[in-house]
N, C-alpha and C. Protein backbone atom coordinates (compact mmCIF):
# COMPACT_ATOMS: atom_id res chain seq x y z
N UNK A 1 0.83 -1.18 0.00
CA UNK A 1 0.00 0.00 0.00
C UNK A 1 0.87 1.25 0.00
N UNK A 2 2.14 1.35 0.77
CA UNK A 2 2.89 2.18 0.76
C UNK A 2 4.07 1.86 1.74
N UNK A 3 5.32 2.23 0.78
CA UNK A 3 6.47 1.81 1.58
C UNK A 3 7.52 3.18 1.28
N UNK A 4 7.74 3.30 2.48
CA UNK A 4 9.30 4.32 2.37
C UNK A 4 10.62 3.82 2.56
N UNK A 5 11.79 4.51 1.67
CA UNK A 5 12.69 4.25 2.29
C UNK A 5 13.26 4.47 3.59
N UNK A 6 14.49 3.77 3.90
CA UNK A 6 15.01 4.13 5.49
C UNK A 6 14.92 5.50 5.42
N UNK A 7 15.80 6.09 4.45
CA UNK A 7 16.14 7.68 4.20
C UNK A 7 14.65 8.33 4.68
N UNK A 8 13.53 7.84 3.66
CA UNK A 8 12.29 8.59 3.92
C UNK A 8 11.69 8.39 5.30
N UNK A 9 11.81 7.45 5.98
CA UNK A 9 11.45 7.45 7.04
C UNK A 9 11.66 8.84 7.40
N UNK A 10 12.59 8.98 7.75
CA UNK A 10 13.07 10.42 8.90
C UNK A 10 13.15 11.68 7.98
N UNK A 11 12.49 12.00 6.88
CA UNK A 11 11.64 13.03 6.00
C UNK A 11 10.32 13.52 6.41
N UNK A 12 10.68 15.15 7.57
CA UNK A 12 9.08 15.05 7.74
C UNK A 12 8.14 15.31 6.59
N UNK A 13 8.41 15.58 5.42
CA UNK A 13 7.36 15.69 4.43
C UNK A 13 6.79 14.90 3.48
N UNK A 14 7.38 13.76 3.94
CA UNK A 14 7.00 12.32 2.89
C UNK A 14 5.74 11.32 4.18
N UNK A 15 5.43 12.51 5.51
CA UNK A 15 4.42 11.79 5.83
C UNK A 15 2.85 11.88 5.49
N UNK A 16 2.61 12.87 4.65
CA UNK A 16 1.72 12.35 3.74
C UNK A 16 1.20 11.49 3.48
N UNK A 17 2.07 10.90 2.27
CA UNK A 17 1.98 9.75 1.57
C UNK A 17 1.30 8.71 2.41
N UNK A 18 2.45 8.27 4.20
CA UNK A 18 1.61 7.04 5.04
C UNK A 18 0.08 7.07 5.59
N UNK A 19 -0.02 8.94 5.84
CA UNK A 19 -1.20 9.21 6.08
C UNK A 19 -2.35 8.60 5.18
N UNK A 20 -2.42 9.31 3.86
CA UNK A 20 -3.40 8.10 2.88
C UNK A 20 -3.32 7.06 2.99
N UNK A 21 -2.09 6.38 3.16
CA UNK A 21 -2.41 5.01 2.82
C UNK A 21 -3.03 4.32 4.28
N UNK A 22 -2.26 4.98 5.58
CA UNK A 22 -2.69 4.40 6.25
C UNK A 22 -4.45 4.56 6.75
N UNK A 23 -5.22 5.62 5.93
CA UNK A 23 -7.04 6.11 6.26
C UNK A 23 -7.37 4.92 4.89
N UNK A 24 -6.54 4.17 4.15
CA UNK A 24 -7.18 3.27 3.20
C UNK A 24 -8.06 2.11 4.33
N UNK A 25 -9.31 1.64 3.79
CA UNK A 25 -9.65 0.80 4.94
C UNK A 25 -8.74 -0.41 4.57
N UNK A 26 -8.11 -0.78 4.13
CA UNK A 26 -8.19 -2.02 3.47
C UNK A 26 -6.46 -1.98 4.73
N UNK A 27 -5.92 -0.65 4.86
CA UNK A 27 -4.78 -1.18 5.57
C UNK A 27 -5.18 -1.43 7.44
N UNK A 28 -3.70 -2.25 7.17
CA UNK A 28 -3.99 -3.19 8.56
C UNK A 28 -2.95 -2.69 9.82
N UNK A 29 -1.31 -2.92 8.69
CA UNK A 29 -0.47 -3.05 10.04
C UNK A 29 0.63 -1.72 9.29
N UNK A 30 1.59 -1.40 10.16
CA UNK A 30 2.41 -0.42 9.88
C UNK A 30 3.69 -1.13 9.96
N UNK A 31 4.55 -1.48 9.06
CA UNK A 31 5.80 -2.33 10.06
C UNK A 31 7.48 -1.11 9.74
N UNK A 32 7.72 -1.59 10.72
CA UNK A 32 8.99 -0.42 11.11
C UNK A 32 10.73 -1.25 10.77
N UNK A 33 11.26 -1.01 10.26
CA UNK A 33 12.69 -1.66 10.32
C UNK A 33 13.34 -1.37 11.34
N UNK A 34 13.88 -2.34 12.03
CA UNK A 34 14.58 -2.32 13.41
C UNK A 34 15.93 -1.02 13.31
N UNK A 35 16.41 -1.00 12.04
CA UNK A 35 17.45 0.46 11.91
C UNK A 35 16.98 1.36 12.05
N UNK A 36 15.86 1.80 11.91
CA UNK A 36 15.71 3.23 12.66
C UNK A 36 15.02 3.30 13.44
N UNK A 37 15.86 4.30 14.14
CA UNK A 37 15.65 5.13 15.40
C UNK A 37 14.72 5.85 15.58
N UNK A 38 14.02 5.03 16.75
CA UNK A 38 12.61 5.62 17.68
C UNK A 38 12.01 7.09 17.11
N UNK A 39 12.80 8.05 17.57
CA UNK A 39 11.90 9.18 17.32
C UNK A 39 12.13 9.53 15.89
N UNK A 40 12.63 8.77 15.01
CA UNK A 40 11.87 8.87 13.42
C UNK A 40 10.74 8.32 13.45
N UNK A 41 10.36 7.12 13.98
CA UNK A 41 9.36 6.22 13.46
C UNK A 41 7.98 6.42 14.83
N UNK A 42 8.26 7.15 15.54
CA UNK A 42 7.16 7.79 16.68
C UNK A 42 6.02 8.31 16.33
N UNK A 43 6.33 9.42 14.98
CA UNK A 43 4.94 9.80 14.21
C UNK A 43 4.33 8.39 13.54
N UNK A 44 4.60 8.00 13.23
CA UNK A 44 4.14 6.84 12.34
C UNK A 44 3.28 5.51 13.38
N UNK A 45 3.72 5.33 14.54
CA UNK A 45 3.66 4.62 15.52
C UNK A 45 2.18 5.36 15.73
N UNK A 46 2.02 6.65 16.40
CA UNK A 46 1.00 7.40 16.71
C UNK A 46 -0.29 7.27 15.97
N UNK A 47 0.38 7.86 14.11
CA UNK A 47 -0.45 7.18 13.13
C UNK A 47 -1.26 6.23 12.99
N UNK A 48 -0.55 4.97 13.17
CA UNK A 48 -1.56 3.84 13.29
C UNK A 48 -2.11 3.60 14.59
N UNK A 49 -1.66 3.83 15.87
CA UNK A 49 -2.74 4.33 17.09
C UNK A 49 -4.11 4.49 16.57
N UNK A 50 -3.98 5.95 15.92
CA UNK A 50 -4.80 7.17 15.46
C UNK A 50 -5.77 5.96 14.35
N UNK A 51 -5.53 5.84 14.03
CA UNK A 51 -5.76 4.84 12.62
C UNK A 51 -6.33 3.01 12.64
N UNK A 52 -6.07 2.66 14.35
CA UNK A 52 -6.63 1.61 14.52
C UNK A 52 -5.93 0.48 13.92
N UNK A 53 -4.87 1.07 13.43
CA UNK A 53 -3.80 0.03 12.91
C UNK A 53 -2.66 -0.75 14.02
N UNK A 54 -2.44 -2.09 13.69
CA UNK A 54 -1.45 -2.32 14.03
C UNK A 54 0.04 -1.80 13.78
N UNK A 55 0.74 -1.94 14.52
CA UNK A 55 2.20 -1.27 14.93
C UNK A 55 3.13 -2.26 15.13
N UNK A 56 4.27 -2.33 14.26
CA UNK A 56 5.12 -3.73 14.60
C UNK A 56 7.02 -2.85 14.10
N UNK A 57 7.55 -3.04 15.45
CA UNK A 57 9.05 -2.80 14.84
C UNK A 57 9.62 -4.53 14.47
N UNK A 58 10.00 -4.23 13.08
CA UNK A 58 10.79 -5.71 12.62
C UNK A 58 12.50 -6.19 12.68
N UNK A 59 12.61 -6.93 13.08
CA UNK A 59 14.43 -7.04 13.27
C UNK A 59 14.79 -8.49 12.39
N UNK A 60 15.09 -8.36 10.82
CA UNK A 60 15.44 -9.26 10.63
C UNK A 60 17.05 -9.36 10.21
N UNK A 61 17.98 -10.05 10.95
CA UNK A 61 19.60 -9.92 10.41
C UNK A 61 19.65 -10.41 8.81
N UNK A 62 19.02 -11.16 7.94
CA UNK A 62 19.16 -11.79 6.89
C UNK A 62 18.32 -10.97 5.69
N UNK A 63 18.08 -9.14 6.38
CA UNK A 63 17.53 -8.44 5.21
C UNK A 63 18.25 -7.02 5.01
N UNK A 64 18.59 -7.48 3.83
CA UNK A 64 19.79 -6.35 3.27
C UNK A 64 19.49 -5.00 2.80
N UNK A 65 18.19 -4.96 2.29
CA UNK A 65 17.14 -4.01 1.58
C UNK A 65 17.08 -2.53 2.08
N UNK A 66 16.48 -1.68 1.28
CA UNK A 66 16.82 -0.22 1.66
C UNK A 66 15.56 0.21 2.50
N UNK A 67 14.37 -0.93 2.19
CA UNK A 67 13.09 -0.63 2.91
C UNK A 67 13.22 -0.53 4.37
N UNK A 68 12.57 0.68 4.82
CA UNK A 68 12.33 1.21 6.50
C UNK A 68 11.21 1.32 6.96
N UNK A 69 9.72 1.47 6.06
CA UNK A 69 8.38 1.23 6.39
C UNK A 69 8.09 0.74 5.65
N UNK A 70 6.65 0.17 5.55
CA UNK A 70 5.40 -0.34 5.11
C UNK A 70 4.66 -0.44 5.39
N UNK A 71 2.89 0.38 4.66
CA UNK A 71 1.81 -0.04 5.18
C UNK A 71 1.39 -1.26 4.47
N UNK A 72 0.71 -2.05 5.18
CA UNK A 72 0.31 -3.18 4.53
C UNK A 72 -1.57 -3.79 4.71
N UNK A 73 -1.62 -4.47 4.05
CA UNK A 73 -3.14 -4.76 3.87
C UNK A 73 -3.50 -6.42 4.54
N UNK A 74 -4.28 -6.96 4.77
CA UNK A 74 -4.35 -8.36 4.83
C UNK A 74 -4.79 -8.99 3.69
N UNK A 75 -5.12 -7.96 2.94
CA UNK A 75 -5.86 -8.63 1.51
C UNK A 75 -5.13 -7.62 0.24
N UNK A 76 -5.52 -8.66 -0.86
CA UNK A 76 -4.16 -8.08 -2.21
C UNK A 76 -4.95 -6.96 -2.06
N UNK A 77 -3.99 -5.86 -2.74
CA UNK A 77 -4.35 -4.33 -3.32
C UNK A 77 -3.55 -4.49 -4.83
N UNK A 78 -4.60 -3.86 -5.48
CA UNK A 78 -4.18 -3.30 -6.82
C UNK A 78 -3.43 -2.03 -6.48
């Protein structure tokens, strides 16, 4: 539904973007990459509070990727 990079994470003006996606009904959970640091990812945390969404920081050692958020759905999105 919508994913930022690490970089964008800690961009206050690319929170927009999570805002829509996260008022989509269809989203569920918010997930956080364990590399960044708390008070980047605090608005976003609040967000899905606000939003009735789940909230998950992820720590996986075996992911190399530039991704730092994602909203996500339980069901496909076009």
């Amino acid at each position: 539904m919508a994913s930022l990079t690490k970089p964008e994470v800690y961009n206050p003006h690319i929170l927009p973007k999570v805002e829509k996606a996260a008022c989509d009904p269809r989203a569920k959970t918010i997930i956080v990459h364990d590399d960044v640091r708390h008070e980047a990812y605090e608005k976003y945390e609040k967000l899905a509070k606000e939003n009735g969404l789940q909230f998950t920081v992820r720590y996986n050692p075996d992911y190399k990727g530039d991704i730092g958020l994602v909203v996500v759905s339980d069901q496909a999105v076009e």
